[in-house]
Protein backbone atom coordinates (compact mmCIF):
# COMPACT_ATOMS: atom_id res chain seq x y z
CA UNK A 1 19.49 31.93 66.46
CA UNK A 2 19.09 27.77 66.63
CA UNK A 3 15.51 28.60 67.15
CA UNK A 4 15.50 30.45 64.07
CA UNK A 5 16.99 27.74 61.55
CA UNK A 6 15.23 24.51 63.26
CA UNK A 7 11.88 25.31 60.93
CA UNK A 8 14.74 25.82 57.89
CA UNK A 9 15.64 22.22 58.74
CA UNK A 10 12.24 20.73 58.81
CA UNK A 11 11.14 22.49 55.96
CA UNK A 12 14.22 21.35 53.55
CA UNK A 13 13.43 17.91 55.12
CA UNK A 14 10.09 18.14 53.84
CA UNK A 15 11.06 19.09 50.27
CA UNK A 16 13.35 16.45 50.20
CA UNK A 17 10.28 14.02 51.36
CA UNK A 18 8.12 15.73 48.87
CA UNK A 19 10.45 15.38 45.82
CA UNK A 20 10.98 11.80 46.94
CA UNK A 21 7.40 10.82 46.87
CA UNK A 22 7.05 12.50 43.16
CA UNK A 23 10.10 10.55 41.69
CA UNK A 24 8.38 6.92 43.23
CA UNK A 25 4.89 8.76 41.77
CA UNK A 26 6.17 9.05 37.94
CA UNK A 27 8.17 5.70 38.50
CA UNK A 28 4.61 4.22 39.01
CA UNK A 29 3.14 6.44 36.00
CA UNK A 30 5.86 5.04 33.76
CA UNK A 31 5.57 1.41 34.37
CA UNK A 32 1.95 1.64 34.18
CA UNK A 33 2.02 3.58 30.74
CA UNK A 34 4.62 1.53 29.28
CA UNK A 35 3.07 -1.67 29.87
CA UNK A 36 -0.43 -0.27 28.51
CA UNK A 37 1.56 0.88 25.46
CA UNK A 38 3.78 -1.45 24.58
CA UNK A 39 1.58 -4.76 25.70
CA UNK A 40 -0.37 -3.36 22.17
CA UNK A 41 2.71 -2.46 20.13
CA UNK A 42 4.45 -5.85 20.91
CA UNK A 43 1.00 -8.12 19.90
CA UNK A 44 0.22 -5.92 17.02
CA UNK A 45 3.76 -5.82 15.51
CA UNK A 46 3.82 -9.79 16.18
CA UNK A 47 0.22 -10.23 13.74
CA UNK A 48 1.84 -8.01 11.31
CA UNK A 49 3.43 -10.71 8.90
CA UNK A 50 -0.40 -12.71 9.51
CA UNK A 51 -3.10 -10.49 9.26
CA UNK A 52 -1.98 -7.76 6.94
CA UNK A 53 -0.56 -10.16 3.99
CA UNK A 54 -1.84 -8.91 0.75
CA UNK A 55 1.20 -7.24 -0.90
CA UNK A 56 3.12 -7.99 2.50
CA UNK A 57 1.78 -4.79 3.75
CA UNK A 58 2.28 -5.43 7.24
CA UNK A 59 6.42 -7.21 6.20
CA UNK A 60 6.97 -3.90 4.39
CA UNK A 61 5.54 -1.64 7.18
CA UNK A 62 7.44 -2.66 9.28
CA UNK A 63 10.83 -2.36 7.94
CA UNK A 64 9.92 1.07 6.49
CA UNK A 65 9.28 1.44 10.60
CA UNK A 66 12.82 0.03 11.34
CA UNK A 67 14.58 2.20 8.70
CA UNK A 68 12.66 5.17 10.48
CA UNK A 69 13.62 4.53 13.62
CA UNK A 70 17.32 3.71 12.44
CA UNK A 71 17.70 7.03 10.77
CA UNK A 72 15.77 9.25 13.74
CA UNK A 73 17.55 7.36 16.45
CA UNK A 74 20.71 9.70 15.12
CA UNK A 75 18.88 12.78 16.49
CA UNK A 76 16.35 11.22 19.17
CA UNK A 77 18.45 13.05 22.37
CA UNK A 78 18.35 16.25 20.64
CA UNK A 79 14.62 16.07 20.21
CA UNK A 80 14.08 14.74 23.93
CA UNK A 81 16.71 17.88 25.14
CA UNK A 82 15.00 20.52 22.83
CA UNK A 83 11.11 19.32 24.03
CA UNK A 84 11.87 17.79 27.78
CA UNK A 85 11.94 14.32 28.97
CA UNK A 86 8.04 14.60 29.74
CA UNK A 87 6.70 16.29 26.34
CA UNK A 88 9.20 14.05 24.67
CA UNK A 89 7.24 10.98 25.99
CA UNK A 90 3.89 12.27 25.63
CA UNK A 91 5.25 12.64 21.78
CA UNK A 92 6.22 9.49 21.42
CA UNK A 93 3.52 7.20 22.47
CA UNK A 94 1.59 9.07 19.88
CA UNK A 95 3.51 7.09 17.03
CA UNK A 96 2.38 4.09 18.67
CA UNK A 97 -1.42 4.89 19.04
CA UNK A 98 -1.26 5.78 15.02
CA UNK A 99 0.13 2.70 13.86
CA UNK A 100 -2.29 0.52 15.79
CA UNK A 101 -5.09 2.89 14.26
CA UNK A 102 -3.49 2.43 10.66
CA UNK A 103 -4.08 -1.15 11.31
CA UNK A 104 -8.04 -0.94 11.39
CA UNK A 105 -7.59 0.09 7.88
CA UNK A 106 -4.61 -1.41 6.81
CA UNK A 107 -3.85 0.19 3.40
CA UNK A 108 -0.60 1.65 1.80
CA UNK A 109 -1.87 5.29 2.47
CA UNK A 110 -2.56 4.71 6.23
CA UNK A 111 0.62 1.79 7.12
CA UNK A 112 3.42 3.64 5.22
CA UNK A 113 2.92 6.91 6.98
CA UNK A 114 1.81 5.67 10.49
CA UNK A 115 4.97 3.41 10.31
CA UNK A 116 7.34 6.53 9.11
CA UNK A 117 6.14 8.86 12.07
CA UNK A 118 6.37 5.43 14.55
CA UNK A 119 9.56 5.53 13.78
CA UNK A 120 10.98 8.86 15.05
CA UNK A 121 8.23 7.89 17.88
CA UNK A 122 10.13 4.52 18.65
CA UNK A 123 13.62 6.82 18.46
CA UNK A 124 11.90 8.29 21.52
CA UNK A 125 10.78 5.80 23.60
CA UNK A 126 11.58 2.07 22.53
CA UNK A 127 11.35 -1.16 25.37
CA UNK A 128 8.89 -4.29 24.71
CA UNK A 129 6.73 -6.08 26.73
CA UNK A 130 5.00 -9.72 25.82
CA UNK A 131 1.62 -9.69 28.23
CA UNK A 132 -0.44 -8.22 24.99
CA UNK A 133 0.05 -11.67 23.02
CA UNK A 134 -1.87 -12.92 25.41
CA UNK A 135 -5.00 -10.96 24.52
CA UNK A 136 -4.52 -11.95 21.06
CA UNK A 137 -4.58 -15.62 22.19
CA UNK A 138 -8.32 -15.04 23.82
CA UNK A 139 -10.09 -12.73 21.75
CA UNK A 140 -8.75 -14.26 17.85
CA UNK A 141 -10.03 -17.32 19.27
CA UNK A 142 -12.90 -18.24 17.85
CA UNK A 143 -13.63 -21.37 19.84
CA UNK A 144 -12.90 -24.30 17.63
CA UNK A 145 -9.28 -23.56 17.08
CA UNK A 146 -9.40 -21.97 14.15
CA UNK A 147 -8.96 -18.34 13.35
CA UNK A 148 -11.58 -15.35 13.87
CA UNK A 149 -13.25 -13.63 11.08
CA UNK A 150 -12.12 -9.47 10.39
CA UNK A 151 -15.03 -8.39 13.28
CA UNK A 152 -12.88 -10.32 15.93
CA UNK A 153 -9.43 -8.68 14.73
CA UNK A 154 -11.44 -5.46 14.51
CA UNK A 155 -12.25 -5.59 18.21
CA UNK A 156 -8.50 -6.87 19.11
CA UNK A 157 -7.20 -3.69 17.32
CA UNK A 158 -9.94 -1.47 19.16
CA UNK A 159 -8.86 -2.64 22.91
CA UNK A 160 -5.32 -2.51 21.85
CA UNK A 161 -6.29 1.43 20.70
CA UNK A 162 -7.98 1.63 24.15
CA UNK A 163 -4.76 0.30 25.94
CA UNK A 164 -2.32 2.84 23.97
CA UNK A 165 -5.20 5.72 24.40
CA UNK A 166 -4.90 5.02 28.45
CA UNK A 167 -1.08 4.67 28.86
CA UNK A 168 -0.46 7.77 26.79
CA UNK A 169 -3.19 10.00 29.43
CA UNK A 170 -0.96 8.83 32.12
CA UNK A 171 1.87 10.09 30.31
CA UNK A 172 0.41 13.48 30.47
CA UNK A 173 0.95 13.07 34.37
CA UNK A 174 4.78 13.24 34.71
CA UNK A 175 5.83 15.35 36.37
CA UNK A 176 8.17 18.31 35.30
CA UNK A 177 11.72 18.40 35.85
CA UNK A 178 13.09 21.75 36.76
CA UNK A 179 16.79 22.65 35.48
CA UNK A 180 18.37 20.62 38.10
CA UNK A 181 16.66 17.72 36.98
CA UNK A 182 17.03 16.37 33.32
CA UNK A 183 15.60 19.15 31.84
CA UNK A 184 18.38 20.83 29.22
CA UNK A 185 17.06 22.74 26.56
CA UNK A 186 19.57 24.38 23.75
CA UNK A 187 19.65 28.14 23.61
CA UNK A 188 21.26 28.63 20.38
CA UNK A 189 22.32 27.09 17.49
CA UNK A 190 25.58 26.81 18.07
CA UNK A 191 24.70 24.60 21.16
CA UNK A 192 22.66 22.69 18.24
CA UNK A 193 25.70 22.35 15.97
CA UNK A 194 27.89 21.51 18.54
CA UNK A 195 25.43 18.74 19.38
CA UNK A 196 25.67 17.32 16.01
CA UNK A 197 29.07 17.57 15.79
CA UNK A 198 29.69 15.54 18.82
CA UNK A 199 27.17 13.32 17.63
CA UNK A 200 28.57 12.52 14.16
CA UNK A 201 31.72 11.93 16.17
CA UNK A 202 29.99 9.46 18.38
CA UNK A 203 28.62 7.44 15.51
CA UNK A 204 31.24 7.43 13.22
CA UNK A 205 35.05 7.09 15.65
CA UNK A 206 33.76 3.26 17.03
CA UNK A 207 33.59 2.18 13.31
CA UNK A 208 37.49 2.47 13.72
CA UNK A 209 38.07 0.31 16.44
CA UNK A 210 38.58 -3.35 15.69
CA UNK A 211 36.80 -4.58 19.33
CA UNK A 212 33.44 -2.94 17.38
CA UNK A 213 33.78 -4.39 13.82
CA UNK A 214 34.22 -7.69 15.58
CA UNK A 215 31.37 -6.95 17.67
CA UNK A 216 29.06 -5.64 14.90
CA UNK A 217 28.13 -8.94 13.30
CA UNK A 218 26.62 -10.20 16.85
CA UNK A 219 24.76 -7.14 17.07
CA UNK A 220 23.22 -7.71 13.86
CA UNK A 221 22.68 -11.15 14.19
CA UNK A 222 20.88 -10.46 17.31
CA UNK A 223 18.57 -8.09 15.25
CA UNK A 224 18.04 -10.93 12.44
CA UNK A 225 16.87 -13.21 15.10
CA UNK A 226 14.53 -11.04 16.10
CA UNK A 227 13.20 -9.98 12.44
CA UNK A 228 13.30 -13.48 11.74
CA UNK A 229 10.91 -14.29 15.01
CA UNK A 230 8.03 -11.30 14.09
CA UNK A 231 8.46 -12.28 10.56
CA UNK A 232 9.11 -15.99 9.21
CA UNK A 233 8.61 -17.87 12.73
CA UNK A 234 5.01 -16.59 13.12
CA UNK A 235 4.19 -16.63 9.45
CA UNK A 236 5.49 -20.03 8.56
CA UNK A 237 5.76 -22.05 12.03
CA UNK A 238 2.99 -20.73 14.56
CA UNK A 239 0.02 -19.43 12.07
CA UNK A 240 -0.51 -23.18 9.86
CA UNK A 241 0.48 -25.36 13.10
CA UNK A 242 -1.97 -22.87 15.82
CA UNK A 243 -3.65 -20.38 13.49
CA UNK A 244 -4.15 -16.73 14.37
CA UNK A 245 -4.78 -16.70 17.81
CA UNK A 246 -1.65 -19.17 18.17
CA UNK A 247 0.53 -16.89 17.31
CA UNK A 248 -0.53 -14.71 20.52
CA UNK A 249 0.06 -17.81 22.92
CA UNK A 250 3.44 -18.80 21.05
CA UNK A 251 5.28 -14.91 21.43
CA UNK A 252 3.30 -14.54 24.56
CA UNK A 253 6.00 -18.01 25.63
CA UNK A 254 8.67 -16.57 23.87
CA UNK A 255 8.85 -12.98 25.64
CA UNK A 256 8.34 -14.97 29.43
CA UNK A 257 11.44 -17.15 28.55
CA UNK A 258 12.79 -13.61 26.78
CA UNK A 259 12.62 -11.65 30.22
CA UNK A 260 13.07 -14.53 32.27
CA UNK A 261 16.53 -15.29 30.80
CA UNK A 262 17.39 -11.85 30.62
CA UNK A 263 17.01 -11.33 34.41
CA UNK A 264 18.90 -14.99 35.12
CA UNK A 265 21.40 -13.96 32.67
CA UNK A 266 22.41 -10.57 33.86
CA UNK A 267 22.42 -12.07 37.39
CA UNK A 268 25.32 -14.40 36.10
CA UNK A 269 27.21 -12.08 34.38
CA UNK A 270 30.75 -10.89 36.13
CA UNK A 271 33.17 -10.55 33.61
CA UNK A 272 34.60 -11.58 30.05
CA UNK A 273 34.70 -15.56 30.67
CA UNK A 274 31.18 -15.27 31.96
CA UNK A 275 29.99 -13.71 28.89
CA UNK A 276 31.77 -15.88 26.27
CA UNK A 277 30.59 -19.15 27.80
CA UNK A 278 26.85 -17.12 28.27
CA UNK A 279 27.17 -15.93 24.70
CA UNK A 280 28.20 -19.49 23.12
CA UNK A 281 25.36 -21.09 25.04
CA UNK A 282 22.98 -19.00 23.54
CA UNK A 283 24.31 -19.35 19.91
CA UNK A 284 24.10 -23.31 20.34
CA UNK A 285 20.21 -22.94 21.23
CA UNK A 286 19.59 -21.09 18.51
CA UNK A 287 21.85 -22.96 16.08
CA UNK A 288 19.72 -26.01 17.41
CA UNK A 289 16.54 -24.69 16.58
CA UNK A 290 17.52 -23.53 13.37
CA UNK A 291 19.07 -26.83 12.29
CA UNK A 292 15.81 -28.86 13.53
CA UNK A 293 13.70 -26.08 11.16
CA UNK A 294 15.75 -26.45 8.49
CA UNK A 295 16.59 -30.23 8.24
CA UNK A 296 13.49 -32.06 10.40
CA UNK A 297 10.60 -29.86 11.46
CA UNK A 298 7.29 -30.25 9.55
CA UNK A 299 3.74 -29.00 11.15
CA UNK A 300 2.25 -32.09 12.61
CA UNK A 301 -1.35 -32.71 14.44
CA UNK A 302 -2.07 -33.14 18.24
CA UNK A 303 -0.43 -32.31 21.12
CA UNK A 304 3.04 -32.53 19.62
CA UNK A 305 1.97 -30.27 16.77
CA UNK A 306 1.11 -27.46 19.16
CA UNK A 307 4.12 -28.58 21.53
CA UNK A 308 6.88 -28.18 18.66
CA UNK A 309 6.26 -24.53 17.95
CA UNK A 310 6.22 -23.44 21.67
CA UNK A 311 9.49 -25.29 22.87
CA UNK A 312 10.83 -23.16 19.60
CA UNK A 313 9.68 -19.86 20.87
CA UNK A 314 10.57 -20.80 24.42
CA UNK A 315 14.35 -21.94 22.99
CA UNK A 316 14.50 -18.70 20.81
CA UNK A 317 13.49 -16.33 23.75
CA UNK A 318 16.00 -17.89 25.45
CA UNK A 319 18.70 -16.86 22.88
CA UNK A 320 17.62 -13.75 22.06
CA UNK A 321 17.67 -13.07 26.26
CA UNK A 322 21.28 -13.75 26.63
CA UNK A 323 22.08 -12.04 23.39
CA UNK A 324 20.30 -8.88 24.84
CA UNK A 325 22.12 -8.90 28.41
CA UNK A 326 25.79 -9.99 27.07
CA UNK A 327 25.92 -7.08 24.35
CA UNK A 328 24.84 -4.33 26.60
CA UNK A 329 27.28 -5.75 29.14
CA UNK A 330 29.78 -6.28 26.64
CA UNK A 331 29.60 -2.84 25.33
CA UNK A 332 29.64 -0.92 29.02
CA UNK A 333 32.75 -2.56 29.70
CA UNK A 334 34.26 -2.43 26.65
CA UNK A 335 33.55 1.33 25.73
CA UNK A 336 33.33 3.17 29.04
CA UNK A 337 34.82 6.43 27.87
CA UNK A 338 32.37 6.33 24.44
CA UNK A 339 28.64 4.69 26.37
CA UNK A 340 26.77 7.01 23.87
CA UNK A 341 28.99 6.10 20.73
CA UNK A 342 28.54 2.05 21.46
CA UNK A 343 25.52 1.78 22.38
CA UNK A 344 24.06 3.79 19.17
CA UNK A 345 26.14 1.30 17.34
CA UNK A 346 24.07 -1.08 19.06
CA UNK A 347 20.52 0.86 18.22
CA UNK A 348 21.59 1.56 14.29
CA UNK A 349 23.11 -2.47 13.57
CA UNK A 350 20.16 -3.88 15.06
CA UNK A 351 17.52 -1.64 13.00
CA UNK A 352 19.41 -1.88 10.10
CA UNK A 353 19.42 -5.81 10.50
CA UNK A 354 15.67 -6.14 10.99
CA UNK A 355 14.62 -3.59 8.37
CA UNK A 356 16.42 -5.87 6.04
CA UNK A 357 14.70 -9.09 7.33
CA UNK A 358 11.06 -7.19 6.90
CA UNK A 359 11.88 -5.98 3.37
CA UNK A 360 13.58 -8.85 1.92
CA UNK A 361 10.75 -11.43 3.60
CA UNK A 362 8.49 -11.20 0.92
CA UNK A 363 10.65 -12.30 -1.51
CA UNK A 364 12.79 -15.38 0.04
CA UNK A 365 11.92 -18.47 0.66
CA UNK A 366 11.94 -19.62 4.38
CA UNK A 367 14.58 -21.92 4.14
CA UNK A 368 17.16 -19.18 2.33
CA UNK A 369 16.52 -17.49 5.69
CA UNK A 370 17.13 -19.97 7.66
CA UNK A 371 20.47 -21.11 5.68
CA UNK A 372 21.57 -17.11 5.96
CA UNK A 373 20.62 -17.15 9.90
CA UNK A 374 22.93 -20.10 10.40
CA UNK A 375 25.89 -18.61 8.50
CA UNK A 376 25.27 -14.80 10.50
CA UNK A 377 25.55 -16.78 13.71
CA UNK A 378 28.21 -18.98 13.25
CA UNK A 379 30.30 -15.73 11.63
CA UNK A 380 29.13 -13.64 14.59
CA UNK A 381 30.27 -16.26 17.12
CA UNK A 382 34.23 -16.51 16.03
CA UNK A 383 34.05 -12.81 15.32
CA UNK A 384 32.81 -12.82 19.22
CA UNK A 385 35.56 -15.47 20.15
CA UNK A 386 38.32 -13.57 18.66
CA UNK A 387 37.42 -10.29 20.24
CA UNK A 388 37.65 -12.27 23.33
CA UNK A 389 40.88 -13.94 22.64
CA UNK A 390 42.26 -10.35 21.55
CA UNK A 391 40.94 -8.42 24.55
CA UNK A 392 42.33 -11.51 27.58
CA UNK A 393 45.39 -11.10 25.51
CA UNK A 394 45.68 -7.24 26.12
CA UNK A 395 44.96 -7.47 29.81
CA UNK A 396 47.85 -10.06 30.17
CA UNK A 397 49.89 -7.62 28.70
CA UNK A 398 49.04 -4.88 30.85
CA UNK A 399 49.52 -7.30 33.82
């Protein structure tokens, strides 16, 4: 009888050895895609308010792509249950390779719809990388330091369509997930209604707690920054100080310091002091780089002239790093019973935010943004202090 379960025991051994080596296989596949993908989304998204200018079609694009993405982010899990976590990514990094086609004709008939379908793509799949600024430093430069004619932004939108067209074949090799796994598909629609009922609930219960109305205007803030980076900071401060290839080199320095802070950041993170003195840290960065562009900062020549607008992106990456880390941290200890609720609270004020940023750009001055940055962060910050005040207060209580 042993002799007759031993080869049970090696086989389940090998199964487990076997699934193993496929979970470490689609971890690889996944990295490799995402970087592929979203090394073109982040550049291209970053040249937007530069390159596509006449009638701010690339501004407006992209905050018809935020609203998008705000609205379909309501039913994104639904869509990745109903089609499975593989076919749902497969799905989504088509959005992606669109838009970057749109781009090679930039008009309102190919932007508008590419960025409306890129949204419920982005709903899908969303993270961001910084290495494809880098390409856009070397191939828009055209040697002298000046910017490259349309051929040269033809052939950066081409490699970038390469790039998405590779990570989205490797997509296609994920493997499966049985029932067991994360496979869950609906088999009715009351399963769907039920789904949208618990949903709604999700969205609409942490808009009646006071710890998320106080931490709502951070969240938002954090999504203005980041508008007001792809948007004004490339437009106004990298493109007539570096030119069009600058502004690859400049957000290629702001996402290093953007992950690099993120990973410190996190690292340093243990509980509600940590975060508040983390969180104020990162507001005074960014009110002093706000303050310099608003009172001091003109585009100068020579070294300091290029220096100036990199120490900016490096000091904005910074704050938008630690903005990043202490809201998801905030939120997972805040709203453990409600992660889904929060954290699309987080998704919707942030899109909502940036779409705002995008549409309104066109029509603002520069330093009307920068006046309405300084009063969002300086609002979000004692909105931010007085949640912590409130929440110390409430575990003295309990003590």
């Amino acid at each position: 009888m042993e002799e007759e379960e031993a080869p049970l025991v090696a086989e389940n051994s090998e199964t487990q050895t076997l699934t193993k080596k496929n979970h470490t296989r689609d971890v690889h596949i996944l990295s490799s895609a995402f970087l592929l993908i979203f090394l073109a989304y982040g550049a291209v998204q970053n040249l937007e308010s530069t390159i596509n200018t006449e009638e701010d079609l690339g501004t407006i694009s992209l905050g018809i792509l935020y609203s998008s993405f705000m609205v379909f982010s309501f039913f994104a899990s639904l869509v990745v249950r109903f089609l499975g976590t593989k076919n749902a990514l497969v799905l989504g990094t088509t959005g992606y390779w669109l838009f970057i086609a749109a781009n090679l004709k930039p008009t309102w008939y190919t932007m508008v719809p590419a960025s409306l379908y890129m949204g419920f793509s982005a709903s899908i799949i969303w993270v961001a990388e910084f290495v494809g600024n880098l390409m856009s430093l070397v191939l828009l430069k055209d040697g002298t330091g000046g910017t490259t004619s349309g051929s040269g932004i033809t052939l950066l939108y081409i490699v970038f369509l390469c790039s998405m067209t590779l990570g989205t074949i490797l997509m296609c090799f994920l493997q499966k997930r049985d029932a067991k796994g994360e496979e869950i598909l609906p088999d009715s629609s009351v399963s769907f209604y039920s789904s949208m009922v618990s949903l709604s609930k999700s969205i609409i219960a942490p808009l009646f707690d006071l710890r998320m109305l106080l931490i709502i205007p951070l969240i938002a803030y954090s999504g203005l920054q980041q508008a007001f980076v792809w948007a004004e900071y490339t437009k106004y401060i990298v493109e007539p100080a570096l030119g069009e290839s600058g502004v690859g080199g400049a957000m290629a320095v702001y996402g290093a310091f953007d992950a690099i802070c993120s990973l410190a950041m996190g690292r340093l993170t243990s509980g509600l002091k940590s975060m508040t003195l983390i969180v104020c840290a990162g507001a005074f960065i960014q009110l002093i780089v706000l303050l310099w562009l608003l009172l001091k900062y003109s585009v100068t020549s020579g070294v300091l002239g290029i220096l100036y607008p990199l120490l900016m992106a490096a000091a904005l990456g910074i704050g938008d790093g630690i903005f990043n880390t202490q809201l998801n941290a905030l939120l997972g200890m805040l709203f453990k019973h409600d992660m889904e609720g929060a954290f699309a609270q987080l998704k919707v004020w942030q899109c909502v935010s940036i779409a705002v940023v995008f549409f309104v750009s066109p029509y603002i001055s520069l330093h009307a943004v920068l006046v309405v940055m300084l009063v969002a962060v300086c609002i979000s910050v004692v909105g931010f202090l007085f949640l912590t005040l409130m929440v110390e207060k409430a575990f003295s209580f309990v003590d």
